[in-house]
Structure formats: structure tokens, C-alpha cells
Protein backbone atom coordinates (compact mmCIF):
# COMPACT_ATOMS: atom_id res chain seq x y z
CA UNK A 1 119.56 155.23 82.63
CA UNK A 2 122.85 156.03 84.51
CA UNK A 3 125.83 153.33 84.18
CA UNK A 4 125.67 152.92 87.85
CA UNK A 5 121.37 151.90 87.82
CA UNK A 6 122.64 149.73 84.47
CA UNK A 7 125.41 148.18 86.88
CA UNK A 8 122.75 147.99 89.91
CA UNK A 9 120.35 146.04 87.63
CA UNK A 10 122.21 143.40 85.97
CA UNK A 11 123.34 143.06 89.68
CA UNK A 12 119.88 141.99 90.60
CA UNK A 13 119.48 140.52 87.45
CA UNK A 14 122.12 138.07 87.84
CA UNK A 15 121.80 137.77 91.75
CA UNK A 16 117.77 136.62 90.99
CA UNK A 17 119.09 134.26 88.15
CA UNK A 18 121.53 132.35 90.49
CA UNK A 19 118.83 132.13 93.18
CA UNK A 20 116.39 130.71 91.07
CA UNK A 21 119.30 128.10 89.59
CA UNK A 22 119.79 127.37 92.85
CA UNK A 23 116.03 127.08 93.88
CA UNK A 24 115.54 124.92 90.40
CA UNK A 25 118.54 122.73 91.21
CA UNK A 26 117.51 121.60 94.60
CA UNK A 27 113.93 121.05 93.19
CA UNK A 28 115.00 118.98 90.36
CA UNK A 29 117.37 116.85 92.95
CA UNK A 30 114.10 115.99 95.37
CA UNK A 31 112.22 115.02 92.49
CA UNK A 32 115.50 112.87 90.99
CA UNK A 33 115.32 111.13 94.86
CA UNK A 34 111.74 110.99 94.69
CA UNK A 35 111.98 108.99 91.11
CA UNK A 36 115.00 106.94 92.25
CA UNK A 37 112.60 105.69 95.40
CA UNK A 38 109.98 104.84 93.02
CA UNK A 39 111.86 103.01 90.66
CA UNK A 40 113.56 100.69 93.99
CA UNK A 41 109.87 100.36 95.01
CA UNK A 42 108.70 99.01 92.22
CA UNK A 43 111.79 97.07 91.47
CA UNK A 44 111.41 95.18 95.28
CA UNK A 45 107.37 94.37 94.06
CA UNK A 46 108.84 93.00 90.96
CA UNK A 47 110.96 90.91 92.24
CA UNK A 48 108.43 89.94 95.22
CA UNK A 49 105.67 89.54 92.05
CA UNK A 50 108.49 87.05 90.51
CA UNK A 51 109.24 85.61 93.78
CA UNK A 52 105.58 84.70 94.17
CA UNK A 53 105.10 83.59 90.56
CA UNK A 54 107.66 80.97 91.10
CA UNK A 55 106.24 79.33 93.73
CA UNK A 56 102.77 79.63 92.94
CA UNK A 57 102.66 75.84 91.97
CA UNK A 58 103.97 74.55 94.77
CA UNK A 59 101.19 76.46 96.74
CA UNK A 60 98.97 75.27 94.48
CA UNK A 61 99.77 71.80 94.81
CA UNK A 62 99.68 72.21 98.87
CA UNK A 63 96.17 73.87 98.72
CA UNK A 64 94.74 71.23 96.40
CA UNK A 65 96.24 68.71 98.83
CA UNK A 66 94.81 70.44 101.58
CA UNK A 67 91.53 70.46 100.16
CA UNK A 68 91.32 66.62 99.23
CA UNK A 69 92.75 65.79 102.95
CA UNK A 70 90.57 68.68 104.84
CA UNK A 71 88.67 67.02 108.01
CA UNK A 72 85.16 67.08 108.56
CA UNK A 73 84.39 69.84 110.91
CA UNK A 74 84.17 68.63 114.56
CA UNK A 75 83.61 69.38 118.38
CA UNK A 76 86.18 69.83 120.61
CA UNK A 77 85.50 67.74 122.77
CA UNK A 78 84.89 65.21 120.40
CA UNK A 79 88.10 65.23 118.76
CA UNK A 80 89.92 65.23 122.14
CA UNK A 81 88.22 62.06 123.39
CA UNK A 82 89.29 60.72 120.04
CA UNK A 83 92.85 61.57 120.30
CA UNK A 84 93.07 59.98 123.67
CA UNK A 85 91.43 56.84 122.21
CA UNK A 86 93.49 56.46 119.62
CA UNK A 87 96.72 57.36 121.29
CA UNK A 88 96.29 54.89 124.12
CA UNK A 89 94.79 52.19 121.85
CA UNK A 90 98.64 52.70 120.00
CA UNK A 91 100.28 52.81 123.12
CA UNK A 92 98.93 49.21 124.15
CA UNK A 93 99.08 47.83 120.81
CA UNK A 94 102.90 48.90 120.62
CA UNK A 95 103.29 47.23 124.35
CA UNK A 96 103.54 50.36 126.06
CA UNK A 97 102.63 51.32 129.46
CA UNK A 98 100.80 54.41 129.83
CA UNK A 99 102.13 56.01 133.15
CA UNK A 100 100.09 59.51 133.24
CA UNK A 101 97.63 61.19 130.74
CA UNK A 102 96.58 64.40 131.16
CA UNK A 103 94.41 66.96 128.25
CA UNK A 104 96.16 70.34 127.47
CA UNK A 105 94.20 73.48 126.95
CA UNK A 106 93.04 73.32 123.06
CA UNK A 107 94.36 76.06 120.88
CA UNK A 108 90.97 77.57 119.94
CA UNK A 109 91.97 81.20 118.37
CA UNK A 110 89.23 83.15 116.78
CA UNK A 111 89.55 83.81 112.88
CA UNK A 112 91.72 80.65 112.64
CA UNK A 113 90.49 77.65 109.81
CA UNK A 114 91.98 74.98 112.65
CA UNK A 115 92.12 74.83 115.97
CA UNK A 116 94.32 71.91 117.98
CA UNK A 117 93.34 69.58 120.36
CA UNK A 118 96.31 68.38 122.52
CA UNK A 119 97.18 65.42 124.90
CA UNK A 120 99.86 64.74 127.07
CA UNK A 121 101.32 61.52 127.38
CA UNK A 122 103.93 59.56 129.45
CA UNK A 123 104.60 56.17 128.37
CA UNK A 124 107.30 53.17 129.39
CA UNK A 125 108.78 50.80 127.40
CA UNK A 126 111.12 49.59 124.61
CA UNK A 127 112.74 51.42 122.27
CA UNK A 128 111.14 49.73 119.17
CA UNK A 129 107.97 50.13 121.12
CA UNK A 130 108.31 53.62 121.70
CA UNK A 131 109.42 54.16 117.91
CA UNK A 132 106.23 52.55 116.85
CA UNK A 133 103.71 54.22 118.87
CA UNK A 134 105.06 57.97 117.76
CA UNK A 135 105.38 56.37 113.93
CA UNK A 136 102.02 55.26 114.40
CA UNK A 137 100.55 58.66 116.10
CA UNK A 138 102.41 60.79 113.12
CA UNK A 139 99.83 60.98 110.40
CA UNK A 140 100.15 64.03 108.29
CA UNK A 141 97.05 62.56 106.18
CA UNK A 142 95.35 62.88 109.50
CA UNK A 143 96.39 66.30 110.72
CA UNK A 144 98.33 64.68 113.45
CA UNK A 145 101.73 64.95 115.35
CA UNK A 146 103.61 64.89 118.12
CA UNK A 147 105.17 67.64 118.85
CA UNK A 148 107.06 67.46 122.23
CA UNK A 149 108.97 64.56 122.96
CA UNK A 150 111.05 64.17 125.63
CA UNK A 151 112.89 61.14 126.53
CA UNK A 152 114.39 59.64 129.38
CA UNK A 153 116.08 56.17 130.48
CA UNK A 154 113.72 54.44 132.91
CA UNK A 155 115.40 54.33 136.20
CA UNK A 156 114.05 51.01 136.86
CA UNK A 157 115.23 48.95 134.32
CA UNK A 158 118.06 50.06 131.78
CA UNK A 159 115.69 48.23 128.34
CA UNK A 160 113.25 50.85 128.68
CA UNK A 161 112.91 54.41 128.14
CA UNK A 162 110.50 56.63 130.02
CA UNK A 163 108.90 59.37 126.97
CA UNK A 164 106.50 62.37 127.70
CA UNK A 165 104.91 63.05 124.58
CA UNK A 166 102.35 65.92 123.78
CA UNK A 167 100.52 64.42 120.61
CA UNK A 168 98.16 67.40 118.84
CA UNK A 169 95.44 66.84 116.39
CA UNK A 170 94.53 69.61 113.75
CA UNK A 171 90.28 69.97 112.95
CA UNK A 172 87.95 72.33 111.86
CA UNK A 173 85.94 73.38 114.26
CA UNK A 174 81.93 72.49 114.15
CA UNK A 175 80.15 75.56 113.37
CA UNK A 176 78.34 77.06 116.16
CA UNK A 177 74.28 75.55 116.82
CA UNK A 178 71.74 78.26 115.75
């Protein structure tokens, strides 16, 4: 072999050695960024795992609450009528006047445990009286709130306070007749 094919060849030699550096060097980063990526992955479901180990007692105590306090599965219809019994039968007993009542489309979603019956309510009269009747409606025990109150001075008389109220009762719905 001539000098100059000797020249020519470690030429190539060292021209296919850097190009396959190269090649190995950008190979070795993606897999370096691909490990990094991991690791952060499974650092962020660690710390979520942790996160949720934490307060898995306190969800545990909710459920088992929710489970000794569940209602009885019920109609609709039945558990509005009841709502508006109850919340008027508050209203008088708290010396309210009930100006206007009026039922608000129930929240009846598909897939969900409870639905909500609603009611609307506008009431007159004292303060105390007022305080009572949404103490009285509030019943977490119950599944039971209200959950728009607005209030108002009464434009007749300065002692009372005119209230809208939209009081919502949480049930299981009845399963559907065969």
C-alpha cells in the first residue's frame, strides 16, 4: 500500500470514528433525557402516592361517616314535597312569613350516587327569626343546606328583613320499578 492510500484510509478511518462518536453521543443524551423524565415521573407519583397516604384517614373517617348517615333511597318527588313541608313548618315555627315558594328543577345527573332536590323560598321577618329558620334548615346529618341566601331590609318596616333562600336536600335516588 502507497503512503498516500495509508493517508486516505486512516482519513476515513478517523472521519467514520468521529461520526459514529458523534452518532453515539447524541444517542446516549436522548436516552439520559429519556431516564431523567422517568425518574421526575415517578418522583411526582411518589409524592402523589405520599400525598394520598396521608390523608387516607381522613377519607376514611368521611366515608365511614357517610355510610352511617347515608339516606334511604327516595323519589323525587317525594323528597321535594318533604323539603317544602319541613321548610315551611320551620318558617312558621320561627314566626316567619312565607311570601313566595316556588320548586327548582332537581339536579338529577346520570352516574351520580345523589341527586338534589331544591326549593326556593322568600320569607319576612326578624332577624332572630330568620337566624333560626336557616339554623334550623342546616342539617348536615340530614344532607341539607341552604345554599343561596340573599337578604334584604323589608321596605315596610325597618325590624324585618326580607330573605330569598334556595334550601337543597341531598338523597339517593329510588331505584327504577322493574
Amino acid at each position: 500500500m502507497s503512503p498516500r492510500e495509508k493517508n486516505l484510509l486512516i482519513f476515513f478511518g478517523t472521519a467514520a470514528f468521529l461520526v459514529l462518536n458523534f452518532l453515539a453521543v447524541g444517542f446516549f443524551k436522548n436516552k439520559k433525557l429519556a431516564v431523567e423524565r422517568g425518574l421526575a415521573d415517578a418522583r411526582q407519583k411518589l409524592e402523589f402516592a405520599q400525598k394520598v397516604s396521608e390523608s387516607r384517614d381522613q377519607v376514611t373517617d368521611e366515608m365511614d361517616w357517610l355510610v352511617e348517615h347515608e339516606p334511604e333511597p327516595a323519589a323525587n318527588q317525594d323528597v321535594q314535597t318533604k323539603l317544602q313541608q319541613l321548610c315551611e313548618r320551620q318558617a312558621k315555627t320561627a314566626g316567619l312569613t312565607i311570601k313566595t315558594q316556588k320548586p327548582m328543577p332537581s339536579e338529577t345527573s346520570e352516574g351520580l350516587h345523589f341527586h338534589r332536590a331544591k326549593f326556593q323560598f322568600s320569607v319576612t321577618g326578624t332577624e332572630e327569626a330568620l337566624y333560626t329558620w336557616l339554623d334550623s334548615l342546616n342539617d348536615p346529618t340530614q344532607f341539607r343546606i341552604a345554599t343561596q341566601i340573599k337578604l334584604a331590609p323589608d321596605k315596610e318596616d325597618d325590624t324585618k328583613i326580607d330573605c330569598t333562600a334556595v334550601v337543597e336536600q341531598w338523597f339517593v335516588p329510588a331505584p327504577p320499578s322493574a
